[in-house]
Protein backbone atom coordinates (compact mmCIF):
# COMPACT_ATOMS: atom_id res chain seq x y z
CA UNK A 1 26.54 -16.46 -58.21
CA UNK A 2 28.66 -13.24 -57.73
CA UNK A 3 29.29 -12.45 -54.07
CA UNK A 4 26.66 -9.05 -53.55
CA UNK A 5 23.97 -12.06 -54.89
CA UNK A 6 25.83 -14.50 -52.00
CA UNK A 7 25.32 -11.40 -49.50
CA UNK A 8 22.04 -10.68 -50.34
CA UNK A 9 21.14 -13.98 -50.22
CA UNK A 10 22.28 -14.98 -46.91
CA UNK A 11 20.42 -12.35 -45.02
CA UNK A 12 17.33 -13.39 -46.35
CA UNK A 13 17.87 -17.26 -45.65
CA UNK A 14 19.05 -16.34 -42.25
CA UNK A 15 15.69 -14.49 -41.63
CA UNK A 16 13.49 -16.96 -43.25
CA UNK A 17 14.89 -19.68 -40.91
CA UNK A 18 14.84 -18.05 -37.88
CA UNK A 19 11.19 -16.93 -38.75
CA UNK A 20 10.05 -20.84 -38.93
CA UNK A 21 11.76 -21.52 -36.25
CA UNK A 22 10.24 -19.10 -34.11
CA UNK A 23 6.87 -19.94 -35.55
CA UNK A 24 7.03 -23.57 -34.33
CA UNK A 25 7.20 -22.27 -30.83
CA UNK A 26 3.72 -20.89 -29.46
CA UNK A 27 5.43 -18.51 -26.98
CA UNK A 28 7.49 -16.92 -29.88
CA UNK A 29 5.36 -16.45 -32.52
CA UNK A 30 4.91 -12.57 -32.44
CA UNK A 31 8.72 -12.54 -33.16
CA UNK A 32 8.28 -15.36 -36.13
CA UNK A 33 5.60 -13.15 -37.53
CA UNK A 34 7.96 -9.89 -37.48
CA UNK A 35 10.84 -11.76 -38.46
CA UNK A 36 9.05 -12.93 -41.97
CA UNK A 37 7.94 -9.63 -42.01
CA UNK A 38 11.48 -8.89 -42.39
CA UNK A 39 12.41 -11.92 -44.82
CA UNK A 40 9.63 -10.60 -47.19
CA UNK A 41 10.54 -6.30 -46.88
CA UNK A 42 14.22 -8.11 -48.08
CA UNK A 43 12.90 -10.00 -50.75
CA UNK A 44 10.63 -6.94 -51.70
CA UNK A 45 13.42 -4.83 -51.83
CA UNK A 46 15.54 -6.59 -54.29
CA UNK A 47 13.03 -6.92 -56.96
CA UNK A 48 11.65 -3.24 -56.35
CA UNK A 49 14.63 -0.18 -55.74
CA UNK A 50 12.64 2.32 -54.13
CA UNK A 51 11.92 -0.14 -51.15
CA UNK A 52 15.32 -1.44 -51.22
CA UNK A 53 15.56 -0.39 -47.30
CA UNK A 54 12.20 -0.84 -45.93
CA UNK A 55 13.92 -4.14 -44.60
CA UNK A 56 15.80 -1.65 -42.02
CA UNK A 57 12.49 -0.29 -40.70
CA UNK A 58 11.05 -3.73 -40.28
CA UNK A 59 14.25 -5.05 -38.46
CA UNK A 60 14.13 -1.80 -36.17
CA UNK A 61 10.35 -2.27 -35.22
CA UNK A 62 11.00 -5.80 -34.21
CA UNK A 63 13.93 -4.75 -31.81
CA UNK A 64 11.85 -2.26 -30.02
CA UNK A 65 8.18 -4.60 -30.25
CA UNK A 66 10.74 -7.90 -29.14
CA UNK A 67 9.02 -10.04 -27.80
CA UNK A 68 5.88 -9.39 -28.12
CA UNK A 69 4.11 -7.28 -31.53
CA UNK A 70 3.57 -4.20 -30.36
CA UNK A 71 6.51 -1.90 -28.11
CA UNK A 72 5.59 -2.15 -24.75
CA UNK A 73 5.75 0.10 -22.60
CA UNK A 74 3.34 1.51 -25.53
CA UNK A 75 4.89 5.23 -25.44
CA UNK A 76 7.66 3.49 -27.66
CA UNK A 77 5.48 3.16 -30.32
CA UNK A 78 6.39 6.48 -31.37
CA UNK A 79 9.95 5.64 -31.13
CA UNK A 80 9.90 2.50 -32.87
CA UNK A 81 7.65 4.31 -35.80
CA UNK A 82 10.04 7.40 -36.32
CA UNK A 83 13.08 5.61 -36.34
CA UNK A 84 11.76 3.06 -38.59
CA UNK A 85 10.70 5.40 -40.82
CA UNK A 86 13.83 7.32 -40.65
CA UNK A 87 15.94 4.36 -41.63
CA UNK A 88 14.27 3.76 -44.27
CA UNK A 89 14.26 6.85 -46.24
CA UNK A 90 16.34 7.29 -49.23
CA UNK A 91 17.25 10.59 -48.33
CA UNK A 92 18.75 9.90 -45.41
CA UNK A 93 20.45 6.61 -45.71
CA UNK A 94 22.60 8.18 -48.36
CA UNK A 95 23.54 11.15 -46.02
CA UNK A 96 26.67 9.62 -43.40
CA UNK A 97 25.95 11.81 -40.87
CA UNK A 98 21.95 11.19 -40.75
CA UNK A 99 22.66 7.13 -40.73
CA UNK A 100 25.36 7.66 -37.88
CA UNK A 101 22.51 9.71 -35.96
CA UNK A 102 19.52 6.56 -36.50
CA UNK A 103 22.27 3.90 -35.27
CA UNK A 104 23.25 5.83 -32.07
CA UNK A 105 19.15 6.54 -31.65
CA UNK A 106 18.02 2.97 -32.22
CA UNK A 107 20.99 2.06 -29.51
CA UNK A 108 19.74 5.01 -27.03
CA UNK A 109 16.24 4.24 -27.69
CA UNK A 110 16.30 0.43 -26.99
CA UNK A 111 18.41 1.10 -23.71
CA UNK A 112 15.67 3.97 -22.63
CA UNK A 113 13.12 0.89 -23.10
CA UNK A 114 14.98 -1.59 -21.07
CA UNK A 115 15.14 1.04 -18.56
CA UNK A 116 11.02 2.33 -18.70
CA UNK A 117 10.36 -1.71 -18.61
CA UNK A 118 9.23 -3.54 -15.33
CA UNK A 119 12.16 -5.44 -13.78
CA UNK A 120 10.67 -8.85 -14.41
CA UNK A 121 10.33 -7.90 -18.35
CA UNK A 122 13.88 -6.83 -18.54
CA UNK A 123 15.04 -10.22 -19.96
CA UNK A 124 14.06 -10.36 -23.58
CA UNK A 125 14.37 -6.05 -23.33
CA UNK A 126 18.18 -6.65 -22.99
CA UNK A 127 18.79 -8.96 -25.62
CA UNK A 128 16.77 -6.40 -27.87
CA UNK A 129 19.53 -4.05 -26.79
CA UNK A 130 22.25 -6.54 -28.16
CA UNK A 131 20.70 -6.68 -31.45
CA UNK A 132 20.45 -2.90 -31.41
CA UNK A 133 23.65 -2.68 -31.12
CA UNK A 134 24.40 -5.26 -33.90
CA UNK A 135 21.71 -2.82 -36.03
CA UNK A 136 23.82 0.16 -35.16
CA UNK A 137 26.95 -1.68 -35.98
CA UNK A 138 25.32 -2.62 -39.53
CA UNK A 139 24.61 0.96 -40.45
CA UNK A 140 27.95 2.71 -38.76
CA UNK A 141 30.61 0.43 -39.80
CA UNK A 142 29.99 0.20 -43.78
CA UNK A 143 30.68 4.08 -43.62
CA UNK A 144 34.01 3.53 -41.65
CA UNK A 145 34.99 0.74 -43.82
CA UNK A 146 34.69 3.14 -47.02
CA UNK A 147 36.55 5.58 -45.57
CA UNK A 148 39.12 3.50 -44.79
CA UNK A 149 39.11 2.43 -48.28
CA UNK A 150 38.25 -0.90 -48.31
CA UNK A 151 37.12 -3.92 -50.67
CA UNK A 152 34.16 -2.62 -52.51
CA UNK A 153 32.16 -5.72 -50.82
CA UNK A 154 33.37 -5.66 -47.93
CA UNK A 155 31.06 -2.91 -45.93
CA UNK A 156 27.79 -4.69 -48.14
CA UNK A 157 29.22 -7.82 -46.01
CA UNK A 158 28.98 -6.37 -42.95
CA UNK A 159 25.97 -5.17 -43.23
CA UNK A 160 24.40 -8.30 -44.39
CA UNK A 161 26.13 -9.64 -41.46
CA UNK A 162 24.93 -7.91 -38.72
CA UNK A 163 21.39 -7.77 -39.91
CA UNK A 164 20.94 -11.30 -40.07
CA UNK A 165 23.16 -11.72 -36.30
CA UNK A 166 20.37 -9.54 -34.83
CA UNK A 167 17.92 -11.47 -36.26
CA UNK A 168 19.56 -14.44 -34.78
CA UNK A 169 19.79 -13.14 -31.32
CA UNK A 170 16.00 -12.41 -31.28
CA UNK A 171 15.17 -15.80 -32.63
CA UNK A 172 17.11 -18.20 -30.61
CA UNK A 173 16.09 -16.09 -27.60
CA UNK A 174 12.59 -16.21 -28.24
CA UNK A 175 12.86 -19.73 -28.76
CA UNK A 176 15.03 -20.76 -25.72
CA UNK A 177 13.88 -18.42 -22.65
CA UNK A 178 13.21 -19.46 -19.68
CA UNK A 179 12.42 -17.41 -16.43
CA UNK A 180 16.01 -17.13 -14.81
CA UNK A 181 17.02 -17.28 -11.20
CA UNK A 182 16.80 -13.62 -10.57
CA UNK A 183 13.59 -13.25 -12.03
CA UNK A 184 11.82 -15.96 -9.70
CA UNK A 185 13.94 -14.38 -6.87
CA UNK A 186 12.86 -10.38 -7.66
CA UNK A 187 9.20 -12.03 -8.06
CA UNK A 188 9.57 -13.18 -4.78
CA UNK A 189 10.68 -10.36 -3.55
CA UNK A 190 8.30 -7.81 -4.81
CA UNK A 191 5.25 -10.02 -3.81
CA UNK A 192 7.02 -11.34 -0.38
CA UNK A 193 5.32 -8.53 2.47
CA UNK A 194 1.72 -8.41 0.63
CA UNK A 195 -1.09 -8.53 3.11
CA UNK A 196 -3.96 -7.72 1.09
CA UNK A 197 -5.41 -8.76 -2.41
CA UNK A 198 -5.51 -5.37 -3.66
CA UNK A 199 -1.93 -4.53 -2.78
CA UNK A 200 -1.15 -7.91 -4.47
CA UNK A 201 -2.91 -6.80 -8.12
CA UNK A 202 -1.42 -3.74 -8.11
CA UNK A 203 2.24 -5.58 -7.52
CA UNK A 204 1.77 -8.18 -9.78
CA UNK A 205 0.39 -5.85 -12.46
CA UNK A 206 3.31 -3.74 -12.10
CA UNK A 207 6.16 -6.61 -11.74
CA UNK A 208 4.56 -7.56 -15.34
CA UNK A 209 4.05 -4.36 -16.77
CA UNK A 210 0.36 -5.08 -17.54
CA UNK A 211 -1.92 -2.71 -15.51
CA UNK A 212 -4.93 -4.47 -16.80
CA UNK A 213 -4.31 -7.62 -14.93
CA UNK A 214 -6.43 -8.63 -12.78
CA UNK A 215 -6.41 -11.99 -10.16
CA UNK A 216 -9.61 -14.51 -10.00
CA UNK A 217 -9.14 -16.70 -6.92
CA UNK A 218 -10.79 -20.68 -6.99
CA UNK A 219 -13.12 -20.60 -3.88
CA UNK A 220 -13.45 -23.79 -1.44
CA UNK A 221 -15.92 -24.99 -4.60
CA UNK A 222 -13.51 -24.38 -7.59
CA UNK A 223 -14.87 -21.67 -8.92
CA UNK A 224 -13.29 -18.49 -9.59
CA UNK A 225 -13.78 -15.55 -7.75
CA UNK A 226 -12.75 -11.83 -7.60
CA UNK A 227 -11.34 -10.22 -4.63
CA UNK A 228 -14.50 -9.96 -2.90
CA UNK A 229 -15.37 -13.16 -3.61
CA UNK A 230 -18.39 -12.95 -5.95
CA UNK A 231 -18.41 -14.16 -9.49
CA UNK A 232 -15.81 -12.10 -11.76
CA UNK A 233 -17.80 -10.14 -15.00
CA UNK A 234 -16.20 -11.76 -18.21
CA UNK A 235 -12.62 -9.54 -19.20
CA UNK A 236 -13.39 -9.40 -22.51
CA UNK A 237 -9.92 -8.72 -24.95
CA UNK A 238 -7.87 -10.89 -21.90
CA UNK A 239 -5.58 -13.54 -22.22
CA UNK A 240 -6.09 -16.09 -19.14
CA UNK A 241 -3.44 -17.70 -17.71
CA UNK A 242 -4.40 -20.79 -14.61
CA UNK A 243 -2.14 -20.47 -11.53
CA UNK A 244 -0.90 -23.83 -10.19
CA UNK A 245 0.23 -25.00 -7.30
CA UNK A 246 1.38 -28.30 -6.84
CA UNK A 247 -1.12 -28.99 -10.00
CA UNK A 248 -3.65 -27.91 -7.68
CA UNK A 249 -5.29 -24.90 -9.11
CA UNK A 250 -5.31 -21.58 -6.84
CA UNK A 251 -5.81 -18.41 -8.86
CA UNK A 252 -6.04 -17.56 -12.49
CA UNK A 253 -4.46 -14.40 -14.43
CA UNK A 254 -6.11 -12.36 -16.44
CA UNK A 255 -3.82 -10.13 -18.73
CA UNK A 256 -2.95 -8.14 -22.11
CA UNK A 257 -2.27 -10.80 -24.31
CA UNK A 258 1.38 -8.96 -25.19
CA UNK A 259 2.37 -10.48 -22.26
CA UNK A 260 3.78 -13.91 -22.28
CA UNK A 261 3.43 -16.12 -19.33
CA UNK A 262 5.23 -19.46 -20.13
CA UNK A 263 5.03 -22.42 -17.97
CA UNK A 264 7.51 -21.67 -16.00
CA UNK A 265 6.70 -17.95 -14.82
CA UNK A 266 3.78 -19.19 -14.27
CA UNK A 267 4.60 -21.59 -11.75
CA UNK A 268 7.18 -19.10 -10.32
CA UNK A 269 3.77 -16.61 -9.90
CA UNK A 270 1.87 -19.46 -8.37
CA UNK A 271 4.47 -19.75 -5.52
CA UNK A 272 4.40 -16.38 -4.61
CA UNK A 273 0.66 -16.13 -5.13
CA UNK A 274 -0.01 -18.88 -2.59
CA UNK A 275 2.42 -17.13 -0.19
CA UNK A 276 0.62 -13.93 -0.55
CA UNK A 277 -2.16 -15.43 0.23
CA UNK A 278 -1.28 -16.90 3.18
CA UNK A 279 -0.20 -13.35 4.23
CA UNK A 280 -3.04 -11.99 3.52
CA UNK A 281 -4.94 -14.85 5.60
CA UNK A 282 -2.95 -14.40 8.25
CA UNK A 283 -3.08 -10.96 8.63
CA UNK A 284 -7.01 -10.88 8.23
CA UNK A 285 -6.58 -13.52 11.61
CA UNK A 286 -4.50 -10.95 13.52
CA UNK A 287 -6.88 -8.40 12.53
CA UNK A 288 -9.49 -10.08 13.71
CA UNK A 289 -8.04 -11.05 16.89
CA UNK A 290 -6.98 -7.02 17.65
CA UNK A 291 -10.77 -6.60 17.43
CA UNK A 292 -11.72 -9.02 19.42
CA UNK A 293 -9.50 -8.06 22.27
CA UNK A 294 -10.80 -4.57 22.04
CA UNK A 295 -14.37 -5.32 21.57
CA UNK A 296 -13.38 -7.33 24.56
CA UNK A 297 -11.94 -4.44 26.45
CA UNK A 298 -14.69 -1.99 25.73
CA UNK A 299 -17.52 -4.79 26.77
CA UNK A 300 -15.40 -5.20 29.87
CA UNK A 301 -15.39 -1.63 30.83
CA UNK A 302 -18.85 -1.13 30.08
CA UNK A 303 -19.36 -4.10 31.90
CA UNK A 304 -17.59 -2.20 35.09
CA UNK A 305 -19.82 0.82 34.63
CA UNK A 306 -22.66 -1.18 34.65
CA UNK A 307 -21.71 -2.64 38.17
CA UNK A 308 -20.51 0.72 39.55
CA UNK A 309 -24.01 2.66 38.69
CA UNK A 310 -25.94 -0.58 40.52
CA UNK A 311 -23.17 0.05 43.52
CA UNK A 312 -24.35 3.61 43.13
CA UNK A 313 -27.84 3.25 42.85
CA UNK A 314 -27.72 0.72 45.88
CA UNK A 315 -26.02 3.19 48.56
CA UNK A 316 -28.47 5.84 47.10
CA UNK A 317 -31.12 3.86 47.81
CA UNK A 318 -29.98 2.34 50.79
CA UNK A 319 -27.47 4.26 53.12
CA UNK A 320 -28.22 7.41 51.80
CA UNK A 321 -31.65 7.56 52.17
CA UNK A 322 -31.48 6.75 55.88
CA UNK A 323 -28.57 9.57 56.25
CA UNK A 324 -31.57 11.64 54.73
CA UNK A 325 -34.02 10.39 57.43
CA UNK A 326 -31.61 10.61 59.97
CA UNK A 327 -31.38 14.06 59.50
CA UNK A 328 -35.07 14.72 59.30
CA UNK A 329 -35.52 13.27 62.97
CA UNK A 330 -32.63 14.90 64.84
CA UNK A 331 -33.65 18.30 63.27
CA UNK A 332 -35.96 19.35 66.58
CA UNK A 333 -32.95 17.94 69.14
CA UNK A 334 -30.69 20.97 70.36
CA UNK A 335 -27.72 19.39 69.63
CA UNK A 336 -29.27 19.09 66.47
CA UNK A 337 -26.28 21.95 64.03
CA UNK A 338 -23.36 19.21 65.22
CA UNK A 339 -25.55 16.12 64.50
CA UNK A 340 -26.86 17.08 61.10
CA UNK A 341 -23.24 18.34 60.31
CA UNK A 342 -22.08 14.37 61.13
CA UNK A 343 -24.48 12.83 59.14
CA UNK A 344 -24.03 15.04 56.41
CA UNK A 345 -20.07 14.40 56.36
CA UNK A 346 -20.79 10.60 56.50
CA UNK A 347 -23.58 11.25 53.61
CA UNK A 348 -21.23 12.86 51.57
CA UNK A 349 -18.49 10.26 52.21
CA UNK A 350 -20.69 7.91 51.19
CA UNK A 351 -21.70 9.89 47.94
CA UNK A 352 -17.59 10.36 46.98
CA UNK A 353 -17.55 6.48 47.79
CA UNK A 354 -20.64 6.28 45.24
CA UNK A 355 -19.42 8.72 42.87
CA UNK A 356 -15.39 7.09 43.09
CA UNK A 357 -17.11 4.09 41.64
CA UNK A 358 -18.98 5.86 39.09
CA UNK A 359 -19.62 9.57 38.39
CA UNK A 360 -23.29 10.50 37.96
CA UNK A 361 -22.76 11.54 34.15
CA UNK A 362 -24.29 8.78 33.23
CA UNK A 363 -27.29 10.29 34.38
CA UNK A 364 -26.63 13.67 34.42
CA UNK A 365 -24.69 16.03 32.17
CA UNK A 366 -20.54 16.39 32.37
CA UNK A 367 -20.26 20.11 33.38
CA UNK A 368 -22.16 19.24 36.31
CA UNK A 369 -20.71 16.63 37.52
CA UNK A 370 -17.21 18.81 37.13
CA UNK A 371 -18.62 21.51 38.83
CA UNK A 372 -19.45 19.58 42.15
CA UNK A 373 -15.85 18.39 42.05
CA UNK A 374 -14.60 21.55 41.89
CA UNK A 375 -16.84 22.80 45.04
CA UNK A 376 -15.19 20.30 47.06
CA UNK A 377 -11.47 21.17 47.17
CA UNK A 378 -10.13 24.20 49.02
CA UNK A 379 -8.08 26.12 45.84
CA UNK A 380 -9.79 27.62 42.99
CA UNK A 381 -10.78 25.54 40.32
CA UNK A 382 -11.70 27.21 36.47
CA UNK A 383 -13.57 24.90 34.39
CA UNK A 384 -13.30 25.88 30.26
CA UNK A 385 -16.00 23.62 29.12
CA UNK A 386 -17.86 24.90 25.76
CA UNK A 387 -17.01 21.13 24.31
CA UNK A 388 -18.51 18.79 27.16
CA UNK A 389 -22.32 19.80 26.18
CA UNK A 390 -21.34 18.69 22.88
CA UNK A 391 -22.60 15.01 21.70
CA UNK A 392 -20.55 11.89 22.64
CA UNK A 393 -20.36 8.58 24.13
CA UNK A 394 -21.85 8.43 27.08
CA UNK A 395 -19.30 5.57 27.97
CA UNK A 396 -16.40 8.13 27.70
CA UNK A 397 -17.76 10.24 30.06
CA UNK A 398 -16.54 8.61 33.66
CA UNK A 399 -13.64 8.72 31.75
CA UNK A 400 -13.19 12.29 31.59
CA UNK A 401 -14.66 12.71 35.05
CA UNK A 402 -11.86 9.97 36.85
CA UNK A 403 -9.10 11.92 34.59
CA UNK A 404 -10.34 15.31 36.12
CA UNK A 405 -10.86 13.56 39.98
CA UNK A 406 -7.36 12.09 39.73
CA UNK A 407 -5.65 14.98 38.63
CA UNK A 408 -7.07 17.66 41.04
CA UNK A 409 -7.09 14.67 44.08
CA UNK A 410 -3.24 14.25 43.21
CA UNK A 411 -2.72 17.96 43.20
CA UNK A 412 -4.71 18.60 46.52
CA UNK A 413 -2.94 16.05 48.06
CA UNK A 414 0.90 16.71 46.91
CA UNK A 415 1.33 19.96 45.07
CA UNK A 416 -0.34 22.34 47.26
CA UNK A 417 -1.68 24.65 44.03
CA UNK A 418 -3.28 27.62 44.69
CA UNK A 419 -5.12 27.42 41.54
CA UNK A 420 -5.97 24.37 38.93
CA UNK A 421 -7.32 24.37 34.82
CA UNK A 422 -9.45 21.94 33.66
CA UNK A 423 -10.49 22.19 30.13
CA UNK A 424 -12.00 19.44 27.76
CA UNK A 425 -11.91 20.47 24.38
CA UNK A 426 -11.64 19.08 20.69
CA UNK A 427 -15.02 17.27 20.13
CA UNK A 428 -15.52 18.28 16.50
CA UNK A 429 -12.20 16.80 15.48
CA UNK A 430 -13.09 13.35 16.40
CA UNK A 431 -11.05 13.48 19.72
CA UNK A 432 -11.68 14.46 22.88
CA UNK A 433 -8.60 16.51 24.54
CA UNK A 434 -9.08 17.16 28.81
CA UNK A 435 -6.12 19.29 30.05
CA UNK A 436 -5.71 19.61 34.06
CA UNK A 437 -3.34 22.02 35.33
CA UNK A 438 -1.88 23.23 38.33
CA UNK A 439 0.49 25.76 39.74
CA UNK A 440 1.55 24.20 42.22
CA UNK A 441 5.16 22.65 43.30
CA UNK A 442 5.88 20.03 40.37
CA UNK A 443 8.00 17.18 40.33
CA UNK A 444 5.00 14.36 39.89
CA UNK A 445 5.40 11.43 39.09
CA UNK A 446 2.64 8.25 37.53
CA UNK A 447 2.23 6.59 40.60
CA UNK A 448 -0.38 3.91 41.10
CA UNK A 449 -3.69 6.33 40.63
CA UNK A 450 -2.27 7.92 37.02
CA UNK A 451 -1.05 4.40 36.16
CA UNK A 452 -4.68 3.02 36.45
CA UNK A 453 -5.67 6.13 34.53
CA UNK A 454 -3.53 5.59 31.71
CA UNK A 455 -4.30 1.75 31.39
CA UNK A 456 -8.09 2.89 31.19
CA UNK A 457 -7.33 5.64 28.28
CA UNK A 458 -5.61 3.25 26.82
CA UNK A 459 -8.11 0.74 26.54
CA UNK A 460 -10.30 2.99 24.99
CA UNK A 461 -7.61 3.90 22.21
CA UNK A 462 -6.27 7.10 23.94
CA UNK A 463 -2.87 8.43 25.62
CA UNK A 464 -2.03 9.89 28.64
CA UNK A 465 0.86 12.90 28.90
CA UNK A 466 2.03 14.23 32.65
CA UNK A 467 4.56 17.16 32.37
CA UNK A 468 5.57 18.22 35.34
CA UNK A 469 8.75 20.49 36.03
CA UNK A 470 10.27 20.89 39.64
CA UNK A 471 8.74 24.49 41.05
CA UNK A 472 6.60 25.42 38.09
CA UNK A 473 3.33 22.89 38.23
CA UNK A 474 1.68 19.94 37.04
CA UNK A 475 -0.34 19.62 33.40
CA UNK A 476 -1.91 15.70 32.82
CA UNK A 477 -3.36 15.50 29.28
CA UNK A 478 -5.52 13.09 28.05
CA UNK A 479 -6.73 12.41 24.52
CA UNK A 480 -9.72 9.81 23.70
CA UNK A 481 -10.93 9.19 20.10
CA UNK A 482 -14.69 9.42 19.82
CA UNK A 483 -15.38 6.37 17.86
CA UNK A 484 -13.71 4.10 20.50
CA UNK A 485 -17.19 3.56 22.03
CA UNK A 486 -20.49 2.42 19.64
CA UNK A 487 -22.85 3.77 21.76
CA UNK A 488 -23.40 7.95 20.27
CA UNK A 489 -24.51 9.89 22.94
């Protein structure tokens, strides 16, 4: 046997081994199938000339399908066809220049890949870069050996050579892998902060580089269920993958079947999966508890208006009603001016005593209610109301009437304004936006009345702003969302 027949015939045992091998192992048979693919373009090519490189395009598609039998991510496809093609043809592999330009491509296309591929796929995408590199070598170096000048034999060796090294690489890595350290650990990581099934797909899906996949959950009976937790409709065309725990089952995968999920990974993906899930549990508890506390807080406040209109309603129909007799006896009595004028100061203290409790907009409309607190302080008070005839929650409304009473009451009693703003505004937005200002001296402070305030807005969702500048006036503004309160107006 002359030695060309030696190095042609090395190549091709080298490639039919590492094909068996790789078929004997279930998790690398798509590279066993390419890899006699290759074995048989060889053979092929030394009983028929014309295909005598057809071997190079089968060897270049199985670098950029590795590990699976198709190129993912899929836009290599392309890549993997033209350069394969290119490598092939006679008219090129005879030209130096044009099998210089294929070895650098295959190189700068397999690195491109390693770099478009989810982090978690890199693995077996790097060692395809290795024997890219041994591919390039195979095609550069036989044209730098004969310029060099050379044993006749010795570039054919090298070629031989690295073809059947890259095959090697892709077969005992096929073969061997095993989910390393860092992939567990970047697994971990991307999966780590989910709080939600949905956000957990979509990571998964992308740490695998399989948007298709999609997560069935075992229920308290065993069965499998989808994120809503109804019976999944059958994924028809999907590889499933169980999802242990401990060997007890927790979730199945189901996915493109070019994606290979050993044992390993896939107890790796159960670990994370189960501490997703408790993420995701315990984030639906603290969810559940904010809502309770503020259904809580709203029942409570409603609770309080309830109580303040029966206070109400009791001095109006107690107290009040006997000012209102009062007054209709001592009407004839000379004295009568003074007397009515006392009763009707004690009736109205009464009323603000009332009314402190719980402004009549429950019954009544807003603007009105403003407008009789504006007739009772000395300084001019402009109401800009066009948004408090508008629908909303009744319960917001002693709301905006306590913000208004606090603010003026504050002003009256420490600013000494000559003048004072209140505007409520923003109803078609979803929020409600009540602005008080005065011009009076400034320098306020949130003292025990616009502490209460703000404790109440805030209860119902809202905020509470007080600017107020030395010598230039006082502006509180207070912003309530409409759907705080379930109760529509």
């Amino acid at each position: 046997m002359t030695a060309v027949q030696i190095a042609d015939a090395v190549p091709l045992a080298v490639f039919l081994v590492a094909a068996a091998i790789a078929l004997a192992r279930p998790a690398a048979r798509p590279t066993g199938v390419l890899l006699a693919v290759v074995a048989a373009t060889w053979l092929v090519g030394t009983w028929v000339p014309a295909l005598l490189w057809v071997h190079r395009a089968a060897l270049i598609y199985v670098v950029f399908a590795f590990p699976a039998l198709v190129p993912r991510p899929k836009t290599f496809i392309a890549v993997a066809g033209v350069l394969s093609v290119a490598s092939a043809l006679p008219v090129l592999v005879i030209d130096e220049r044009a099998s210089v330009a294929i070895g650098a491509a295959v190189v700068v296309g397999a690195v491109a890949r390693f770099t478009a591929t989810p982090r978690l796929q890199r693995g077996p995408v790097g060692v395809a870069i290795g024997a890219a590199a041994l591919i390039s070598t195979g095609l550069i170096a036989p044209i730098a050996l004969r310029s060099a000048g050379s044993a006749p034999t010795m570039p054919l060796f090298v070629y031989c050579a690295c073809l059947a090294m890259a095959a090697v690489v892709l077969a005992v890595y096929a073969v061997t892998a095993t989910p390393d350290a860092s992939t567990v650990t970047g697994l971990i990581g991307d999966l780590s902060d989910v709080i939600d099934t949905g956000t957990l797909r979509v990571r998964l899906a992308q740490a695998l580089g399989d948007p298709s996949l999609r997560i069935r959950y075992v229920d308290g009976s065993g069965q499998l269920v989808d994120d809503g937790g109804l019976p999944p409709l059958h994924a028809g065309g999907s590889t499933r993958t169980p999802i242990l725990v401990e060997g007890r089952p927790v979730a199945a995968l189901l996915h493109d079947p070019a994606v290979r999920i050993n044992r390993a990974l896939a107890e790796s993906i159960g670990s994370v999966i189960d501490l997703a899930l408790r993420n995701v549990q315990l984030n639906d508890d603290v969810r559940s508890r904010a809502i309770a506390i503020a259904d809580s807080r709203v029942r409570l406040m409603e609770s309080e208006e309830a109580a303040r209109r029966d206070v109400e309603r009791a001095l109006r129909d107690g107290p009040i009603r006997r000012f209102e007799r009062a007054s209709q006896l001592i009407r004839h009595r000379v004295d009568a001016r003074e007397l009515l004028e006392a009763v009707g100061r004690a009736s109205a203290d009464v009323r603000w005593f009332g009314r402190g409790l719980l402004p009549a907009a429950h019954e009544s409309d807003l603007e009105r209610d403003l407008t009789d607190l504006a007739d009772d302080f000395p300084f001019r008070i402009h109401l800009d109301l066009e948004d408090s005839a508008m629908p909303m929650p009744h319960a917001l409304r002693p709301t905006i009437w306590f913000a208004c009473a606090e603010a003026v009451t504050n002003a009256a009693k420490h600013a000494e304004p000559h003048y004072v703003q209140i505007s409520v505004r923003g109803v078609k937005s979803g929020a409600i936006t009540i602005t008080i200002t005065d011009d009076g001296r400034g320098g306020a402070h949130v003292g025990s009345g616009l502490r209460g305030l703000a404790e109440r807005v805030e209860a119902l969702g809202g905020s509470l702003e007080l600017a107020s500048p030395v010598g230039v006036g006082t502006t509180v503004r207070v912003r309530l969302p409409l759907n705080t309160m379930r109760e529509p107006a």
